[in-house]
N, C-alpha and C. Protein backbone atom coordinates (compact mmCIF):
# COMPACT_ATOMS: atom_id res chain seq x y z
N UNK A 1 -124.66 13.87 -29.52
CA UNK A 1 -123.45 13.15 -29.83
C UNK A 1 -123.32 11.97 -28.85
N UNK A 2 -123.36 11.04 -29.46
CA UNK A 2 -122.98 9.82 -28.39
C UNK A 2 -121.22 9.85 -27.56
N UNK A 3 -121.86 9.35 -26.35
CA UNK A 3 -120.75 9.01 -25.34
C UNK A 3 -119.28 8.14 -26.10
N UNK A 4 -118.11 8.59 -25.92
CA UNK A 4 -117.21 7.82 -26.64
C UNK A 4 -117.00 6.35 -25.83
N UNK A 5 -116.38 5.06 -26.36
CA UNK A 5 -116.18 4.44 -26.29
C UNK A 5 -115.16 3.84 -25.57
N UNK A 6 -114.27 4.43 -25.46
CA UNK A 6 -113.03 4.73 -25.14
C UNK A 6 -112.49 5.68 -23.57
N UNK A 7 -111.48 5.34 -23.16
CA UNK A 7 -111.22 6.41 -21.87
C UNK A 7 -109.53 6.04 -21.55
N UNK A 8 -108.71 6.56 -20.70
CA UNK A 8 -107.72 6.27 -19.47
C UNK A 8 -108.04 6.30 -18.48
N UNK A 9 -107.38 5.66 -17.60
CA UNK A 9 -107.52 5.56 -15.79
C UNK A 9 -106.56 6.50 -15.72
N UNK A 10 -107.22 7.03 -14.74
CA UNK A 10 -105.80 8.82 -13.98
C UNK A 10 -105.77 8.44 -12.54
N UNK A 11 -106.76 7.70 -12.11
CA UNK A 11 -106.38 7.88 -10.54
C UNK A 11 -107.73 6.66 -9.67
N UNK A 12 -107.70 6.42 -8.63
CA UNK A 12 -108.89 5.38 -8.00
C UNK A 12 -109.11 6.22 -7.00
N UNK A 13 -110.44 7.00 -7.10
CA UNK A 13 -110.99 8.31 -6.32
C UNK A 13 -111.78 7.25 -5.04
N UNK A 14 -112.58 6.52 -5.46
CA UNK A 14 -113.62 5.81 -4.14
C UNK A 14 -113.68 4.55 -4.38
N UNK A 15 -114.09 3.63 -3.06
CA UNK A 15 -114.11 1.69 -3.89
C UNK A 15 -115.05 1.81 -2.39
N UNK A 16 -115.78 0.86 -2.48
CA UNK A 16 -116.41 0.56 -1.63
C UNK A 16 -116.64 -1.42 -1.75
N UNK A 17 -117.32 -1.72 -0.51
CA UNK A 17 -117.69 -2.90 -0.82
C UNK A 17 -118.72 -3.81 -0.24
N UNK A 18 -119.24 -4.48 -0.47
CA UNK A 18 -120.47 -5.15 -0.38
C UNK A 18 -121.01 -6.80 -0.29
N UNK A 19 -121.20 -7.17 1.55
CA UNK A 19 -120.83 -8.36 1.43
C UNK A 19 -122.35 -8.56 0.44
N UNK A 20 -122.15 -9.89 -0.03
CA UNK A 20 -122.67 -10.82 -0.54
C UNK A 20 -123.85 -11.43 0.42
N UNK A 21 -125.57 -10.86 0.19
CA UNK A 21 -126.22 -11.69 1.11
C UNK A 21 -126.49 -12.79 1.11
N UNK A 22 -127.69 -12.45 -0.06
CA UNK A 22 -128.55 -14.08 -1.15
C UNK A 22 -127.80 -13.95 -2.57
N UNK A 23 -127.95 -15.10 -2.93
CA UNK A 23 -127.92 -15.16 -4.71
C UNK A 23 -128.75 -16.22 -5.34
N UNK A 24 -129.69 -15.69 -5.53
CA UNK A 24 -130.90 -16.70 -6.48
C UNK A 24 -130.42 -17.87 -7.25
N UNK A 25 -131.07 -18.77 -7.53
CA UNK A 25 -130.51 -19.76 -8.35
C UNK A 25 -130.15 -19.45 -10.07
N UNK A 26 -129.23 -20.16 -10.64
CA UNK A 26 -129.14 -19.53 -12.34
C UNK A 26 -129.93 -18.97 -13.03
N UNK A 27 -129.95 -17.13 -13.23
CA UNK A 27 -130.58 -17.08 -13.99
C UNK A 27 -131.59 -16.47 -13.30
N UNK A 28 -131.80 -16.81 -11.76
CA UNK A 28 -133.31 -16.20 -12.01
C UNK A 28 -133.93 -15.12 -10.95
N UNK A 29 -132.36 -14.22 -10.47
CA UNK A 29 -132.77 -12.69 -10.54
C UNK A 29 -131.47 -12.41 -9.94
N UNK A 30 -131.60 -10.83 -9.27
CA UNK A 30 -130.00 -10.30 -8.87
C UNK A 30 -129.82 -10.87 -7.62
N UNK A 31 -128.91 -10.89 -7.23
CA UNK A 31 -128.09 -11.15 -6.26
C UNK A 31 -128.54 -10.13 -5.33
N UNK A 32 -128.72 -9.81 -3.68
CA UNK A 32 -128.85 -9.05 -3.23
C UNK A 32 -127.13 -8.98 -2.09
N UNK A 33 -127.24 -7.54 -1.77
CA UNK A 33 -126.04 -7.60 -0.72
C UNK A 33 -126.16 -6.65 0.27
N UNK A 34 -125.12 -6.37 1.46
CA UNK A 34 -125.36 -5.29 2.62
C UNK A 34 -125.04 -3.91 1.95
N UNK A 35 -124.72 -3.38 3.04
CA UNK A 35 -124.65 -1.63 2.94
C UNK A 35 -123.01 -1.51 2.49
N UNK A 36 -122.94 -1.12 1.21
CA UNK A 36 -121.50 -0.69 1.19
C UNK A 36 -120.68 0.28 2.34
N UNK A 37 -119.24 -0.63 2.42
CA UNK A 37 -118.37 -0.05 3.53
C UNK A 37 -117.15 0.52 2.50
N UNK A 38 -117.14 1.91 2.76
CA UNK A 38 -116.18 2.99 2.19
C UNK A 38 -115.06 1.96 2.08
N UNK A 39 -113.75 1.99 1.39
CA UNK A 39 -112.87 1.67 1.35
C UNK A 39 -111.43 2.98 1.68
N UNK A 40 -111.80 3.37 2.48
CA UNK A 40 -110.80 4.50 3.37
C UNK A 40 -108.86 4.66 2.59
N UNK A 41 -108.86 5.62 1.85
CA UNK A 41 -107.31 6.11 1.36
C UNK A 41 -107.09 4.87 0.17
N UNK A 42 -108.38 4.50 -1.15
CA UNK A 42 -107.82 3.49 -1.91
C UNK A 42 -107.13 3.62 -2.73
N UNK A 43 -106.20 2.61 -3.34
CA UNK A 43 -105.01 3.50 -3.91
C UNK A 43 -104.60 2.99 -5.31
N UNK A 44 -105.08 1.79 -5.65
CA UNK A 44 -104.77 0.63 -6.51
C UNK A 44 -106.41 -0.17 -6.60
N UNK A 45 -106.82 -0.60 -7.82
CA UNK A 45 -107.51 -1.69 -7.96
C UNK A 45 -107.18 -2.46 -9.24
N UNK A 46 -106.93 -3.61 -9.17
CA UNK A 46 -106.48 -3.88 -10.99
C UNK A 46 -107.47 -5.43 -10.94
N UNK A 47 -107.80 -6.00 -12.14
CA UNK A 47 -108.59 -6.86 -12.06
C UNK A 47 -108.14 -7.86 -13.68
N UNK A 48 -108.35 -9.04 -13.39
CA UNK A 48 -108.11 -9.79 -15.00
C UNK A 48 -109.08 -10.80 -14.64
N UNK A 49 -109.80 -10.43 -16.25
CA UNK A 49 -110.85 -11.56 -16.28
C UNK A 49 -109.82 -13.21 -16.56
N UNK A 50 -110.17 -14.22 -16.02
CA UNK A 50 -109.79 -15.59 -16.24
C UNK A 50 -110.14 -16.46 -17.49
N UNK A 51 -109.78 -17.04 -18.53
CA UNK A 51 -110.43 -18.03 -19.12
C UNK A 51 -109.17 -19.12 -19.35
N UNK A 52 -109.96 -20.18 -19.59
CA UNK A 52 -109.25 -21.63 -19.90
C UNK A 52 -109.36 -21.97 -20.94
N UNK A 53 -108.36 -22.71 -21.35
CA UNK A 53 -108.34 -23.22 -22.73
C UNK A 53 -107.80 -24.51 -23.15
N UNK A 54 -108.41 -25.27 -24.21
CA UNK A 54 -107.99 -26.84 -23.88
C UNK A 54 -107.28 -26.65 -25.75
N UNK A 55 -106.43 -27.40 -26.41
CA UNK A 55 -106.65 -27.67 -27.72
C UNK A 55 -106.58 -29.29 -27.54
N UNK A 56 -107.40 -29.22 -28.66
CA UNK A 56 -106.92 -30.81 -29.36
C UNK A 56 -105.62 -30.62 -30.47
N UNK A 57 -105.51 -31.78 -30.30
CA UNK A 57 -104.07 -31.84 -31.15
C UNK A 57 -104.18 -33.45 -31.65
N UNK A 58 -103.76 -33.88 -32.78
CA UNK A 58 -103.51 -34.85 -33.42
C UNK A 58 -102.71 -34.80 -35.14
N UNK A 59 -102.45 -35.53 -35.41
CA UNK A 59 -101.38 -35.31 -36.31
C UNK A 59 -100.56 -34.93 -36.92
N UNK A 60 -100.07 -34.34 -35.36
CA UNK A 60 -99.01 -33.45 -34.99
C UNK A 60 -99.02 -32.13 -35.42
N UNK A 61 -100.46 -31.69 -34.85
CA UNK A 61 -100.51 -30.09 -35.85
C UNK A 61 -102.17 -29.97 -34.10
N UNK A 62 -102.16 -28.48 -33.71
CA UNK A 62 -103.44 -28.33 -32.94
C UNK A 62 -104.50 -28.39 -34.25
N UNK A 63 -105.93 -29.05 -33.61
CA UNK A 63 -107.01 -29.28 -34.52
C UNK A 63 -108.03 -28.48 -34.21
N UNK A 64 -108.02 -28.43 -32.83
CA UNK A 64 -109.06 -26.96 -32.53
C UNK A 64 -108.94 -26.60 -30.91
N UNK A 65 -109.30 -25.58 -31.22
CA UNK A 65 -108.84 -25.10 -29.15
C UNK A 65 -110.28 -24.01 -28.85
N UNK A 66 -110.57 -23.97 -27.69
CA UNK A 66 -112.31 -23.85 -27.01
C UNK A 66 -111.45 -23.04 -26.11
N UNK A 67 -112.12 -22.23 -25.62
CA UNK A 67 -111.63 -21.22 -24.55
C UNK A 67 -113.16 -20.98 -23.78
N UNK A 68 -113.05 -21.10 -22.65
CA UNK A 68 -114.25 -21.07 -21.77
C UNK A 68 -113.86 -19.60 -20.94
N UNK A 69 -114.76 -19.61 -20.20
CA UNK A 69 -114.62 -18.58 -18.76
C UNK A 69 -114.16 -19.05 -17.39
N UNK A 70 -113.51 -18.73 -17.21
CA UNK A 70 -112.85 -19.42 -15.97
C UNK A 70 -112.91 -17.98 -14.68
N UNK A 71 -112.07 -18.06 -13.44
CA UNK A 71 -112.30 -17.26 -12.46
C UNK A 71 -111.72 -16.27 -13.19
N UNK A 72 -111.45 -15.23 -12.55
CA UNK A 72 -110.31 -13.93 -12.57
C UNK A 72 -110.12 -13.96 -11.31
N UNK A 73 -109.20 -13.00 -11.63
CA UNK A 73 -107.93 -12.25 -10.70
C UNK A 73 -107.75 -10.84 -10.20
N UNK A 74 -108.09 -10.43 -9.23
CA UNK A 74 -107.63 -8.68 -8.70
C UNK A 74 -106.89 -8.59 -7.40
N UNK A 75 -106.67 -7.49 -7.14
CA UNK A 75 -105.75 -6.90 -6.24
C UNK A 75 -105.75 -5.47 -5.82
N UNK A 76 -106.14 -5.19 -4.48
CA UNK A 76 -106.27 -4.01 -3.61
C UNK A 76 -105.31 -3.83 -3.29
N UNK A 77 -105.14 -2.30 -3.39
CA UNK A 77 -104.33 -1.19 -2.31
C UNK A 77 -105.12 -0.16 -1.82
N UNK A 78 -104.43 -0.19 -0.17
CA UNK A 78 -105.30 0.88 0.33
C UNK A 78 -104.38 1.77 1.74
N UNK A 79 -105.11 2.91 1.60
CA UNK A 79 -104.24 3.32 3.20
C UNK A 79 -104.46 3.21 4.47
N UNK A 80 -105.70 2.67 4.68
CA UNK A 80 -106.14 2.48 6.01
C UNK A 80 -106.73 1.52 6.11
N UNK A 81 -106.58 0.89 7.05
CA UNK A 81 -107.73 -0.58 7.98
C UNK A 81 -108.66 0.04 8.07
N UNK A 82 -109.66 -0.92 7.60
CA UNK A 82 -111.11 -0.66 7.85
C UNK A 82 -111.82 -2.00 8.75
N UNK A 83 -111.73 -1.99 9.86
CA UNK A 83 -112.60 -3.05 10.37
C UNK A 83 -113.90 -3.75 10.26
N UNK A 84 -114.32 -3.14 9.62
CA UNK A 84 -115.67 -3.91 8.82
C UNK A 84 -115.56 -4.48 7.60
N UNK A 85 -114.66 -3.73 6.56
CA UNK A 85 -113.78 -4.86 5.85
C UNK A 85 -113.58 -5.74 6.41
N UNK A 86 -112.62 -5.98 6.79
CA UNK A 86 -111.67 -7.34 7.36
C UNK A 86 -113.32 -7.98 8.07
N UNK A 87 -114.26 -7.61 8.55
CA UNK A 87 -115.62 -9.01 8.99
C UNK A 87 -116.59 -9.68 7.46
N UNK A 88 -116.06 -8.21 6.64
CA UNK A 88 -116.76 -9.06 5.36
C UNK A 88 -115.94 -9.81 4.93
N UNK A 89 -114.75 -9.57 4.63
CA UNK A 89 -113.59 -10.57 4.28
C UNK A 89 -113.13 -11.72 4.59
N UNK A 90 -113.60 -11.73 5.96
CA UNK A 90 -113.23 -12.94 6.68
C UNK A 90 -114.71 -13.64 7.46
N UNK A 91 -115.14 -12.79 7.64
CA UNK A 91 -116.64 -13.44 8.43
C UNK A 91 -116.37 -13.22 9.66
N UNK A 92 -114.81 -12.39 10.72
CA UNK A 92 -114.81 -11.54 12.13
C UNK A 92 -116.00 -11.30 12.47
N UNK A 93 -115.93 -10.38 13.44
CA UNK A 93 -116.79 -9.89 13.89
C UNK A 93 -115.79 -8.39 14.60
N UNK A 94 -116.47 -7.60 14.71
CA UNK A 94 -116.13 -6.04 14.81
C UNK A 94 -116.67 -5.92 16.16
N UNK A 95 -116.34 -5.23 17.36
CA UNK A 95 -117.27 -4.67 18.64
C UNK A 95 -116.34 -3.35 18.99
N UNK A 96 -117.24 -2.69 20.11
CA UNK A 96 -116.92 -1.70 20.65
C UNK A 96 -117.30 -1.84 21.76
N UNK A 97 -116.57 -1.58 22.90
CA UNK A 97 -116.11 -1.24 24.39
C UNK A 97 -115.91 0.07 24.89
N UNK A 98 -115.53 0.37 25.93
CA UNK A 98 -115.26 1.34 26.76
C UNK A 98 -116.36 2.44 26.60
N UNK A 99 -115.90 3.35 27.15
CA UNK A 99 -116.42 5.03 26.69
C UNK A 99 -114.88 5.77 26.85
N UNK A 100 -115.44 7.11 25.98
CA UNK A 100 -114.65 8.22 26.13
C UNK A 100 -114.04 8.08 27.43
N UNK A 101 -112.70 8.65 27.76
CA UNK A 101 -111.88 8.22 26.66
C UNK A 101 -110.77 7.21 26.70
N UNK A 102 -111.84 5.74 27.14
CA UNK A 102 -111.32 4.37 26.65
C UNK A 102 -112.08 3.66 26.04
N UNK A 103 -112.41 4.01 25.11
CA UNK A 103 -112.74 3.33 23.49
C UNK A 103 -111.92 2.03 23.04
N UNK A 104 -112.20 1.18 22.59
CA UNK A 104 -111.61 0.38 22.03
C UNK A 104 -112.79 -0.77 20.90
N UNK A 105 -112.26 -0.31 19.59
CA UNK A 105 -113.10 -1.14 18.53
C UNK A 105 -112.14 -2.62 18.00
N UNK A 106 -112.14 -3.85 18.63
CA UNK A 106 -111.53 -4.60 18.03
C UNK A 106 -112.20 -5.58 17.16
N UNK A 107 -111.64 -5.87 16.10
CA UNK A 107 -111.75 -7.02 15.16
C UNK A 107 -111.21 -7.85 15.79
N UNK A 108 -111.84 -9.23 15.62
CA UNK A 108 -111.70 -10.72 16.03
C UNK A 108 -111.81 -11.38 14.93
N UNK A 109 -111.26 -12.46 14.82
CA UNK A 109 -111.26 -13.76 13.64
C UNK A 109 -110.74 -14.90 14.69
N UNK A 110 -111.86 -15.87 14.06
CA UNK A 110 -111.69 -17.28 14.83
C UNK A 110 -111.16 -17.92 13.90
N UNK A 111 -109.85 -19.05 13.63
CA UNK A 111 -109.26 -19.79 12.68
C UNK A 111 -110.60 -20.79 12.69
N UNK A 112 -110.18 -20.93 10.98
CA UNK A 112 -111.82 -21.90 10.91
C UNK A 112 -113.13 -21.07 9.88
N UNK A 113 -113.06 -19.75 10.34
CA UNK A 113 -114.37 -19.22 9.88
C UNK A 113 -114.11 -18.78 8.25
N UNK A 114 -114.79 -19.34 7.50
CA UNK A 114 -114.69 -19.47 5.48
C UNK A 114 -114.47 -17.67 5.33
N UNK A 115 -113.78 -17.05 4.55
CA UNK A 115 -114.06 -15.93 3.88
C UNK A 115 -115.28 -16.13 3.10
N UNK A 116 -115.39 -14.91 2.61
CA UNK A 116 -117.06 -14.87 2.26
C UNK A 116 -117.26 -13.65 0.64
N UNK A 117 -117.79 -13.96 0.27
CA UNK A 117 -117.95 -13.48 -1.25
C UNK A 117 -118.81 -11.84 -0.76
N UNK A 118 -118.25 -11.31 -2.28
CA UNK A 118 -118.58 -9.73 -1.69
C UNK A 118 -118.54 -9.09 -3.31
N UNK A 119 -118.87 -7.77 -3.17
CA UNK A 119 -118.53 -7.28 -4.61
C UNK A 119 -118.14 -5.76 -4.08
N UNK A 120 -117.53 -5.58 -5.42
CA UNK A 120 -116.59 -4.43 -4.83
C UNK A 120 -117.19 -3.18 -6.53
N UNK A 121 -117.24 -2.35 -6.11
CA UNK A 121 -117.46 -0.56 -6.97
C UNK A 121 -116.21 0.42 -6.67
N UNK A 122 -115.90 0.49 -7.72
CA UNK A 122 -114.61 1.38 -7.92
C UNK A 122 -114.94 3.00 -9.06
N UNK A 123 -114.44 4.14 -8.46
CA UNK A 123 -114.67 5.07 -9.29
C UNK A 123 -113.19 5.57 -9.85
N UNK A 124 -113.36 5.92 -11.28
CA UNK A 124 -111.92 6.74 -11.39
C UNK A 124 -112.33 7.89 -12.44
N UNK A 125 -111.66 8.87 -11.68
CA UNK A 125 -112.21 10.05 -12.39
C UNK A 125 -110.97 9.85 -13.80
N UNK A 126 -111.17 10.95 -14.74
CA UNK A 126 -110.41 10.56 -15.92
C UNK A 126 -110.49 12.03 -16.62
N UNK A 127 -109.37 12.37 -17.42
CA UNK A 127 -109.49 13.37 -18.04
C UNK A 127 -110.59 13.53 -19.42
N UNK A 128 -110.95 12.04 -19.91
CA UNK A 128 -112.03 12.68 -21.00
C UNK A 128 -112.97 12.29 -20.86
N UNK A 129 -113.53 11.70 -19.80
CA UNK A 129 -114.89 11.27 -19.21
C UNK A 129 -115.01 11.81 -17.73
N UNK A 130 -116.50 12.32 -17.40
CA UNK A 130 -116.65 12.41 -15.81
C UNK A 130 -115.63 11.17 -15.49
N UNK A 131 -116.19 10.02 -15.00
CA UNK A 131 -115.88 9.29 -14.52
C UNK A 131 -116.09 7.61 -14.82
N UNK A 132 -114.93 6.93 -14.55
CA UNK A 132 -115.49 5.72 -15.11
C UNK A 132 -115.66 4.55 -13.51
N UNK A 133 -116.63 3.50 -13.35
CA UNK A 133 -117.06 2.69 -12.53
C UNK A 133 -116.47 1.53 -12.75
N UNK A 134 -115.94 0.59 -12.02
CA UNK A 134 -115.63 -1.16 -12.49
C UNK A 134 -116.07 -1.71 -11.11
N UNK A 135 -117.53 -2.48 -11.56
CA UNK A 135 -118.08 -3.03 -10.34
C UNK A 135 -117.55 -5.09 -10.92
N UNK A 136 -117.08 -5.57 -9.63
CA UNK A 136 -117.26 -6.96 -9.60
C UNK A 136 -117.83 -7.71 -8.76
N UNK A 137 -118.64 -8.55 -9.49
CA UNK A 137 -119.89 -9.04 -8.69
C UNK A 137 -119.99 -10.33 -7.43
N UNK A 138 -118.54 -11.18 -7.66
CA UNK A 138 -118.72 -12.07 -6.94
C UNK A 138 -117.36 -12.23 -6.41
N UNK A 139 -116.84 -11.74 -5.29
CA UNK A 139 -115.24 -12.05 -5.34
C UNK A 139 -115.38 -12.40 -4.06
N UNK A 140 -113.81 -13.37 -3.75
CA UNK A 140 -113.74 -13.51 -2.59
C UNK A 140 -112.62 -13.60 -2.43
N UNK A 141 -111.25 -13.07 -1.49
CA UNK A 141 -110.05 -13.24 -1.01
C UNK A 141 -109.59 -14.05 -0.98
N UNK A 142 -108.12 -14.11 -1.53
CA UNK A 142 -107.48 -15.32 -1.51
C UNK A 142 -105.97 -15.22 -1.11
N UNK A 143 -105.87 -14.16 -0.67
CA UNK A 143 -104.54 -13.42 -0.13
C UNK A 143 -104.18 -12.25 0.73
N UNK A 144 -103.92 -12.42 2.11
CA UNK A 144 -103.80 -11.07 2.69
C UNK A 144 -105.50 -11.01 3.64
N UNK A 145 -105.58 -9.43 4.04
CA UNK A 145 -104.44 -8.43 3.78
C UNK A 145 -103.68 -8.15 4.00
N UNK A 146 -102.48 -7.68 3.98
CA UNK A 146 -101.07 -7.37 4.45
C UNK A 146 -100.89 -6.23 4.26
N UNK A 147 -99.99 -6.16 5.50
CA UNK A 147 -99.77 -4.50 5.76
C UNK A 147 -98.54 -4.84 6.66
N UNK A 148 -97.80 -3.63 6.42
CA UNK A 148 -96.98 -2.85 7.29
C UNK A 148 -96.73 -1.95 7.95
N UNK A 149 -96.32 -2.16 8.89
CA UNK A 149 -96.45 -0.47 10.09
C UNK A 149 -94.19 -0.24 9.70
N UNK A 150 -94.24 0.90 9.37
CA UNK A 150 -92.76 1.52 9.31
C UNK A 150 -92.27 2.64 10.50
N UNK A 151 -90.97 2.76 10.22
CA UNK A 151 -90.55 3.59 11.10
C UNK A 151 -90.34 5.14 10.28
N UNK A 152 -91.15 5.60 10.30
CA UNK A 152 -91.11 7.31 10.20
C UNK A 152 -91.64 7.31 8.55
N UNK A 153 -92.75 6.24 8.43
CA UNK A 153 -92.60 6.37 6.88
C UNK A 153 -94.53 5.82 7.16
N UNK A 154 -95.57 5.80 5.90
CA UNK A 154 -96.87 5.54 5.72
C UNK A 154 -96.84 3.86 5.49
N UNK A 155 -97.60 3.00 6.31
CA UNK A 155 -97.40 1.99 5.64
C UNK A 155 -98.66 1.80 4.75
N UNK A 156 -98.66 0.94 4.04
CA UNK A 156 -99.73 0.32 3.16
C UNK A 156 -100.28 -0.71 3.11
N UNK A 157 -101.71 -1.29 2.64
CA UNK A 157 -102.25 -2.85 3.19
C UNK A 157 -102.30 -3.44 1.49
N UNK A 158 -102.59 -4.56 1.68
CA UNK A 158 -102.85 -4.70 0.09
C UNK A 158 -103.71 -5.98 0.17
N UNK A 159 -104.63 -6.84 -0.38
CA UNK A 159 -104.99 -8.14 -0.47
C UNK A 159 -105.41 -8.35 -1.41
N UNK A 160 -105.51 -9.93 -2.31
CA UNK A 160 -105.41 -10.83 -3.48
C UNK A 160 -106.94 -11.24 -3.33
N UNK A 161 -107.27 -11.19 -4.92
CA UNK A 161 -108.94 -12.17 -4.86
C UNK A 161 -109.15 -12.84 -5.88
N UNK A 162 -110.32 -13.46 -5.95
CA UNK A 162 -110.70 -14.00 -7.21
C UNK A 162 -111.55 -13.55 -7.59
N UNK A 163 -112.36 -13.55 -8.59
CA UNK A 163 -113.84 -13.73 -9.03
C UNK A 163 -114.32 -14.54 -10.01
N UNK A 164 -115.62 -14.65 -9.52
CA UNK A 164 -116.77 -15.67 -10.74
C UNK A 164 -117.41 -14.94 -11.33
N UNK A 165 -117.92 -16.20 -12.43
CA UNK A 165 -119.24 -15.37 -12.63
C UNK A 165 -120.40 -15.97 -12.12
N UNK A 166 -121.78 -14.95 -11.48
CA UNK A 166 -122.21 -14.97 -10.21
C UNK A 166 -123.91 -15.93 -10.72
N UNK A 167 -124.11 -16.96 -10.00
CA UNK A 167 -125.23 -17.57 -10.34
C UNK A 167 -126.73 -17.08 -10.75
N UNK A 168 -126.40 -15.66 -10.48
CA UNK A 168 -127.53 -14.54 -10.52
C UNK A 168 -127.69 -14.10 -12.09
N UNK A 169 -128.07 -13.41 -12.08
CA UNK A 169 -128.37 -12.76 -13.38
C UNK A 169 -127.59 -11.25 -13.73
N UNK A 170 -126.43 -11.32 -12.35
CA UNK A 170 -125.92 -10.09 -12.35
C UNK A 170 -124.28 -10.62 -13.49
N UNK A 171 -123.81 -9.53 -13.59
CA UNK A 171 -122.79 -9.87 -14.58
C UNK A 171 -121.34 -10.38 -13.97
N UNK A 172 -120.62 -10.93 -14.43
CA UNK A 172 -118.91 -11.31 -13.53
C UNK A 172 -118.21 -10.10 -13.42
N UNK A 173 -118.31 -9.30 -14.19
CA UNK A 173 -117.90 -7.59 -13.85
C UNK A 173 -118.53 -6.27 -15.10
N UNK A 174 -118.88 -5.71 -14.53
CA UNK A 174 -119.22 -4.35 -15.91
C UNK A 174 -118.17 -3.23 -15.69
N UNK A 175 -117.83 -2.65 -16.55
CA UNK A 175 -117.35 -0.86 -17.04
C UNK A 175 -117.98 0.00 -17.23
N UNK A 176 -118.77 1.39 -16.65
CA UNK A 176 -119.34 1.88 -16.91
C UNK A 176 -118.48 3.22 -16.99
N UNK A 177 -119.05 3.80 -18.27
CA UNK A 177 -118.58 5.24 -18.79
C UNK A 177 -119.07 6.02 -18.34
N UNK A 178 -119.44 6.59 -17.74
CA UNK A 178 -120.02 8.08 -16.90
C UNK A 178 -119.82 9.67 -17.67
N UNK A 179 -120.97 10.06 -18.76
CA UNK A 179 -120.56 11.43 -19.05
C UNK A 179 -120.54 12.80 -18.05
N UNK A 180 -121.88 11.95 -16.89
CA UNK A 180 -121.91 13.25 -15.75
C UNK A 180 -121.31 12.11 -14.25
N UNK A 181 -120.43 13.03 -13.65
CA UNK A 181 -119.94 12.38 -12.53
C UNK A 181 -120.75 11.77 -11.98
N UNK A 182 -120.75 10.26 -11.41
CA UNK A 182 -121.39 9.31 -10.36
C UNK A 182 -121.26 9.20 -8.77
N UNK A 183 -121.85 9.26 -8.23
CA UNK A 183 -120.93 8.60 -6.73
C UNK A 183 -121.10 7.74 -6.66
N UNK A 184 -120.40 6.72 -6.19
CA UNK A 184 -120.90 5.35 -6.02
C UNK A 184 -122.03 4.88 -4.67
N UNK A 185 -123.04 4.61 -4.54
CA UNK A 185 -123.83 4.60 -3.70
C UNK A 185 -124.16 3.23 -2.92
N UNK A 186 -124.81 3.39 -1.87
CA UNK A 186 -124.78 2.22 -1.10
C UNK A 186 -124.00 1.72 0.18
């Protein structure tokens, strides 16, 4: 029996992400990238593909309208800082100091340094499929992250992106249906 077509989202179990190393010229192979970094307590991922659209119009009536591909649009939630995020995100840099037990791992960002393109793998388990995947291939931040620290309460981070579609031969985003559970790897 073939795999159905069809599914719901119930929940965002794992996301990971992956800076962006090389990307071949149009067309003429995949894109390669680093070691996916867990995305720690994720809570939200939502994504909209972009397109543009022009009409012509003349004699006072539209005559024809073209719709291209343009960027998209997503948006993270998550429960914890991940400091190696925030160096793919921004191009920081991450270190570690001290010893036991004065440790200290800080993130740095120099004003100036470009954010940097990355792709992100998302799993959501679902009641009529193992699991379904939404990988996007070329994104880069355009908001955030932001977070809040509260008084006696969890705070939450969240940050804004875009995406293309990627000069490679890899796709601007896929859906994959999963009949036997996946992990996302890497």
């Amino acid at each position: 029996m073939p795999l159905q077509h069809f599914s719901r989202f119930l929940s965002v179990d794992d996301a990971r992400i992956y800076l962006l190393l090389t990307e071949p010229g149009t067309g003429v192979g995949a894109a390669t990238y680093g070691t996916g970094i867990d995305a720690p307590g994720i809570r939200k991922i939502s994504w909209k593909p972009g397109f543009d659209s022009k009409e012509l119009r003349g004699d006072n009536t539209v005559l024809d309208t073209d719709v291209i591909p343009g960027s998209g649009e997503g948006e993270l939630e998550y429960a914890k800082t991940h400091l190696d995020w925030l160096a793919i995100l921004f191009g920081g840099t991450v270190s570690d100091t001290g010893s036991t037990p004065n440790q200290i791992a800080t993130f740095s960002y120099t004003g100036g340094q470009l954010p940097k393109y990355w792709k992100i793998e998302a799993q959501c388990k679902t009641a009529d499929l193992a699991d379904v995947h939404v990988v996007i291939y070329k994104c880069k931040i355009t908001d955030g992250p932001q977070g809040e620290m509260m008084d006696s309460d969890y705070g939450v981070q969240n940050l804004k992106f875009k995406f293309v579609q990627p000069r490679s031969t890899d796709p601007e985003y896929k859906l994959l249906f999963n009949e036997t559970p996946t992990a996302i790897t890497g």
